[in-house]
Every structure is written in C-alpha cells, then in structure tokens.
N, C-alpha and C. Protein backbone atom coordinates (compact mmCIF):
# COMPACT_ATOMS: atom_id res chain seq x y z
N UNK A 1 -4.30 -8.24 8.76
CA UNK A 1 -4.10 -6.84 8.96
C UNK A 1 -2.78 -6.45 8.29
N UNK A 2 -3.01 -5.50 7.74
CA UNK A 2 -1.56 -5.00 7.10
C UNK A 2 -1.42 -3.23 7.13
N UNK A 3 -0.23 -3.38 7.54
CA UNK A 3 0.18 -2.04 8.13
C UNK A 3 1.45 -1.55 6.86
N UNK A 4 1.41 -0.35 6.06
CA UNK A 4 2.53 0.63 5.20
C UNK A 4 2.93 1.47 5.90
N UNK A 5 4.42 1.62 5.92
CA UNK A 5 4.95 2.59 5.95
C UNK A 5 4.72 3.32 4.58
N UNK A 6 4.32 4.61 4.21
CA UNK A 6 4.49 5.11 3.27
C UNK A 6 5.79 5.33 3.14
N UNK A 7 5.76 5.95 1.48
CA UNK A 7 7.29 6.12 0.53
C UNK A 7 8.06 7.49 1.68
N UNK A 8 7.13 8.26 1.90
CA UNK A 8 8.10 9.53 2.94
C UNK A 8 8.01 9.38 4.21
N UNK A 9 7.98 8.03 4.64
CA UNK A 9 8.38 8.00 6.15
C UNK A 9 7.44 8.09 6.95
N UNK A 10 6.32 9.45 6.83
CA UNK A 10 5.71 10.25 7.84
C UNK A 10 4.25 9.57 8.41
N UNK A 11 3.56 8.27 7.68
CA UNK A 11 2.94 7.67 8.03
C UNK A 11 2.89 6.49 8.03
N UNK A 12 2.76 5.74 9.22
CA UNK A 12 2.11 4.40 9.46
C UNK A 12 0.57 3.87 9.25
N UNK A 13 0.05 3.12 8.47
CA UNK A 13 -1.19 3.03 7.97
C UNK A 13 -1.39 1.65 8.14
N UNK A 14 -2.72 1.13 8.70
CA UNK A 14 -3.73 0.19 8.65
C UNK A 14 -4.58 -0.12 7.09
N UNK A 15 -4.12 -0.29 6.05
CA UNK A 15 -4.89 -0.51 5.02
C UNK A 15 -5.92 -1.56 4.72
N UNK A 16 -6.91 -1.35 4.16
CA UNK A 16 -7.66 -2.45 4.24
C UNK A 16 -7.93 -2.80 2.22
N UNK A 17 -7.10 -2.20 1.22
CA UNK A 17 -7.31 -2.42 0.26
C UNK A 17 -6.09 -1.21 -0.48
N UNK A 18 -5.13 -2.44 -1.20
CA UNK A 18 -4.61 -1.34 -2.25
C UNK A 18 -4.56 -1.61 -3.38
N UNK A 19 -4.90 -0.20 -4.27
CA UNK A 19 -4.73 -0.59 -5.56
C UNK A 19 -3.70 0.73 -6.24
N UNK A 20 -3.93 0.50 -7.65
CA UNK A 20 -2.75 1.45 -8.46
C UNK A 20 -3.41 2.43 -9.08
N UNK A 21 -3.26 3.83 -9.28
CA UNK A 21 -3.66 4.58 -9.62
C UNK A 21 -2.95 5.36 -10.54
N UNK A 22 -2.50 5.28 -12.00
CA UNK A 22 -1.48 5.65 -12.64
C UNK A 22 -0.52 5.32 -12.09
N UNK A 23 0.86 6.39 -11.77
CA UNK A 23 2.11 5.80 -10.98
C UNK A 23 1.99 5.92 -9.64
N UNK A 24 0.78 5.96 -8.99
CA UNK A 24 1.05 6.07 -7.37
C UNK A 24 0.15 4.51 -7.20
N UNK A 25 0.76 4.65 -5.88
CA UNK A 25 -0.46 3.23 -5.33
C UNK A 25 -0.95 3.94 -4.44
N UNK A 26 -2.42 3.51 -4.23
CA UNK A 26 -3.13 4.40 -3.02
C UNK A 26 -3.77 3.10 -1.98
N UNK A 27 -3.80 3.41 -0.48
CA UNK A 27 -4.87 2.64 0.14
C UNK A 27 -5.57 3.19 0.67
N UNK A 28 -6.91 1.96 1.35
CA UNK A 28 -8.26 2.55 1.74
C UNK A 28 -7.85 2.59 3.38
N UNK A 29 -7.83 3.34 4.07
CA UNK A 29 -7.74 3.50 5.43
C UNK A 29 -8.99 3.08 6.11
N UNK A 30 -10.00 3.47 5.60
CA UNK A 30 -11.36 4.00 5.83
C UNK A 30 -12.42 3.62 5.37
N UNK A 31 -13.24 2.71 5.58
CA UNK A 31 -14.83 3.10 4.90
C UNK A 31 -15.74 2.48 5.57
N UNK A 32 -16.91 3.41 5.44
CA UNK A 32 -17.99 3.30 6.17
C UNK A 32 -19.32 3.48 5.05
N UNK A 33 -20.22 2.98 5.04
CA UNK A 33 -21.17 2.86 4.28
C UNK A 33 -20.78 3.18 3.10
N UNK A 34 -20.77 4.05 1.87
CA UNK A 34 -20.38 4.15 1.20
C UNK A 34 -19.33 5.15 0.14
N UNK A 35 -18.46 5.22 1.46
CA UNK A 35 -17.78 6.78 1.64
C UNK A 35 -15.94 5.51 2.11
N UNK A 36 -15.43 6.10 1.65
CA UNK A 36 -14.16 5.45 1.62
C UNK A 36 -12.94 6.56 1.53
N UNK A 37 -11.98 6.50 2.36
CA UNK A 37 -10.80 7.34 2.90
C UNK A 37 -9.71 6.98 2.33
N UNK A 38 -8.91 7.66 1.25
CA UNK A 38 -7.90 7.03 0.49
C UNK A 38 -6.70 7.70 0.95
N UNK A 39 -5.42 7.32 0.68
CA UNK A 39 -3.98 7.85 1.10
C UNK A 39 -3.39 7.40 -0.24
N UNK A 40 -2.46 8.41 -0.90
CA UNK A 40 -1.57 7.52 -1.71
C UNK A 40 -0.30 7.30 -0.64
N UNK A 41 -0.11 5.89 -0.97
CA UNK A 41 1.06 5.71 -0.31
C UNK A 41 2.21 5.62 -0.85
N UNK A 42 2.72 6.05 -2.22
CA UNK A 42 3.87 6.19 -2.90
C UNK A 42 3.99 6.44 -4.25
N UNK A 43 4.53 7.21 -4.29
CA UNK A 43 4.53 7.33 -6.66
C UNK A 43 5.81 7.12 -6.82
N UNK A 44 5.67 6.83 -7.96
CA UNK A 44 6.98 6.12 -9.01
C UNK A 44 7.24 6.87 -10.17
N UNK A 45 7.98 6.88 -10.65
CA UNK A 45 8.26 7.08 -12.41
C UNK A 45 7.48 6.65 -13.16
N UNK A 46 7.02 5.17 -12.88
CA UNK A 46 6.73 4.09 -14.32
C UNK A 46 5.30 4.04 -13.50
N UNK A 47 4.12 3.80 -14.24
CA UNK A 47 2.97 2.58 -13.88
C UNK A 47 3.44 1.02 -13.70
N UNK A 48 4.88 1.28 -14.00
CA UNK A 48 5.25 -0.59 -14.42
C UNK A 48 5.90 -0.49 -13.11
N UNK A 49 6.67 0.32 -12.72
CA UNK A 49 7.25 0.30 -11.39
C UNK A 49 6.51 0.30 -10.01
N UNK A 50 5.23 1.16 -10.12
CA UNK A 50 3.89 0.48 -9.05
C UNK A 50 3.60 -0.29 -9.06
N UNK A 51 3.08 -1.01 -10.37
CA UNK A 51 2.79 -2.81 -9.91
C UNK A 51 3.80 -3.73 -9.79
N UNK A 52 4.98 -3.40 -9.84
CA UNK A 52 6.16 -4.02 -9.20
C UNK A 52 6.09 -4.19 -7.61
N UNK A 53 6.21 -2.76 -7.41
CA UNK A 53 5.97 -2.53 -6.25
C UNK A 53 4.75 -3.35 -5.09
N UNK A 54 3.40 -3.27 -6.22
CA UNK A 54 2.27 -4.13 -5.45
C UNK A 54 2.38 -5.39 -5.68
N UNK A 55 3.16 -5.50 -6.61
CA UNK A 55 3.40 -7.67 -6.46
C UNK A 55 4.71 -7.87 -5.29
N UNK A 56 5.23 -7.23 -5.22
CA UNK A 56 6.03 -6.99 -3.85
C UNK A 56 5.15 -7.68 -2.98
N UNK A 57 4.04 -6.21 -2.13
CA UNK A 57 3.36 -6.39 -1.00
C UNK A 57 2.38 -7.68 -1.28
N UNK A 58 1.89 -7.74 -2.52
CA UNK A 58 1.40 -9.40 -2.15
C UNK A 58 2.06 -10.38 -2.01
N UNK A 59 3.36 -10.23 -2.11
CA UNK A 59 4.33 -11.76 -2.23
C UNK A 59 4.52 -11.64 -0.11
N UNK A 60 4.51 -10.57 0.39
CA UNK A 60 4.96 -10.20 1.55
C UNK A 60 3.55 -10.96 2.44
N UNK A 61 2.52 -10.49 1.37
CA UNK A 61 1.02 -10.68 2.45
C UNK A 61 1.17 -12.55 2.22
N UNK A 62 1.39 -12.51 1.25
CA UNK A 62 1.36 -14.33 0.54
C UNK A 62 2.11 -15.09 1.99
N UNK A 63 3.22 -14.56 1.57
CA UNK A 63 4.05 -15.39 2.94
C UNK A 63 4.61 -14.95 4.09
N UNK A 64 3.97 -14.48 4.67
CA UNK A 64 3.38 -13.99 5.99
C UNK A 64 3.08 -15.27 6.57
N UNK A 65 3.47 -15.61 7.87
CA UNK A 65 2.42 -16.36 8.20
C UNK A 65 1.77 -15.63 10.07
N UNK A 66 2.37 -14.20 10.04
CA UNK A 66 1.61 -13.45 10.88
C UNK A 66 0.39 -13.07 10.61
N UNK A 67 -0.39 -12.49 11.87
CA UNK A 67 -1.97 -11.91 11.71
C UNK A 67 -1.38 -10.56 10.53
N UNK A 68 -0.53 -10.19 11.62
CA UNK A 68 -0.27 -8.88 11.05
C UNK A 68 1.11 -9.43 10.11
N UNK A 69 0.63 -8.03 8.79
CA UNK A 69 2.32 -7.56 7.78
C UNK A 69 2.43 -6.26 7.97
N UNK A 70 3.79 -6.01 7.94
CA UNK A 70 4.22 -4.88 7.74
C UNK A 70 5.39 -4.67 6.18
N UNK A 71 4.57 -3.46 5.45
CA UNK A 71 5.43 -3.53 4.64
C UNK A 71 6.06 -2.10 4.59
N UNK A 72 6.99 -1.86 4.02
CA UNK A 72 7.64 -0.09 3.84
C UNK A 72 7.60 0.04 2.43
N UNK A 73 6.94 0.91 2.29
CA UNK A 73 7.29 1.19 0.44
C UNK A 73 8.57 1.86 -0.03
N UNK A 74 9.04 1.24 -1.04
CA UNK A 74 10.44 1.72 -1.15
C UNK A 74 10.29 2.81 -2.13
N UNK A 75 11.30 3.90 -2.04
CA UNK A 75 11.35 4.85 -2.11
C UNK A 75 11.98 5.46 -3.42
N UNK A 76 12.01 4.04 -4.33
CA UNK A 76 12.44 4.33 -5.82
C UNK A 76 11.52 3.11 -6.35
C-alpha cells in the first residue's frame, strides 16, 4: 500500500499505480471495471525532473520493508 502526500499539501492519497504524464506525475486512486480515477499528484518544470521524482518513490517502495509507504512529493 502506498500512500502520497501530494506536491500542495492538501491531499493524502492511497495510490494504486503511478505514472508520468508530460511534467506532472499522476495516480490511480480508483478503478473499477474499466473506469479508472486519476489525481495528478505534482508538476515540475522538466519531464526529466518527474521521473526523477518517480525513481525517488520506487527507491522508497524498493526499500520499504513496511506493508505500508509513505511518500511526500517534493515541491521542486
């Protein structure tokens, strides 16, 4: 289970899949048959600076050795 703080603070999120979308990263909150609930959870300047950012949260999910991660997206 992995839980974001998004980049502005204002939400705590259960994600079940993130990926990069130009300079934002977005996750799936949500899906049910074939209907899926997206959030971006942070934009950047660069596309190079989002997947920075998402090799971050996998190095975090990598070595974890909780059920649960929590990550905060940083805010530059």
């Amino acid at each position: 289970m992995v839980w974001i703080m998004t980049q502005d603070k204002k939400s705590l999120l259960n994600v079940k899949e993130i990926s990069i979308r130009g300079k934002s990263i977005e996750g799936v909150v949500e899906r049910r048959f074939f209907i899926e609930w997206k959030k971006t959870l942070a934009t950047y300047e660069t596309q190079e600076r989002a997947m920075e950012v998402l090799e971050e949260i996998h190095k975090k999910i990598y070595e974890a050795n909780d059920i649960i991660t929590i990550f905060h997206m940083p805010t530059k």
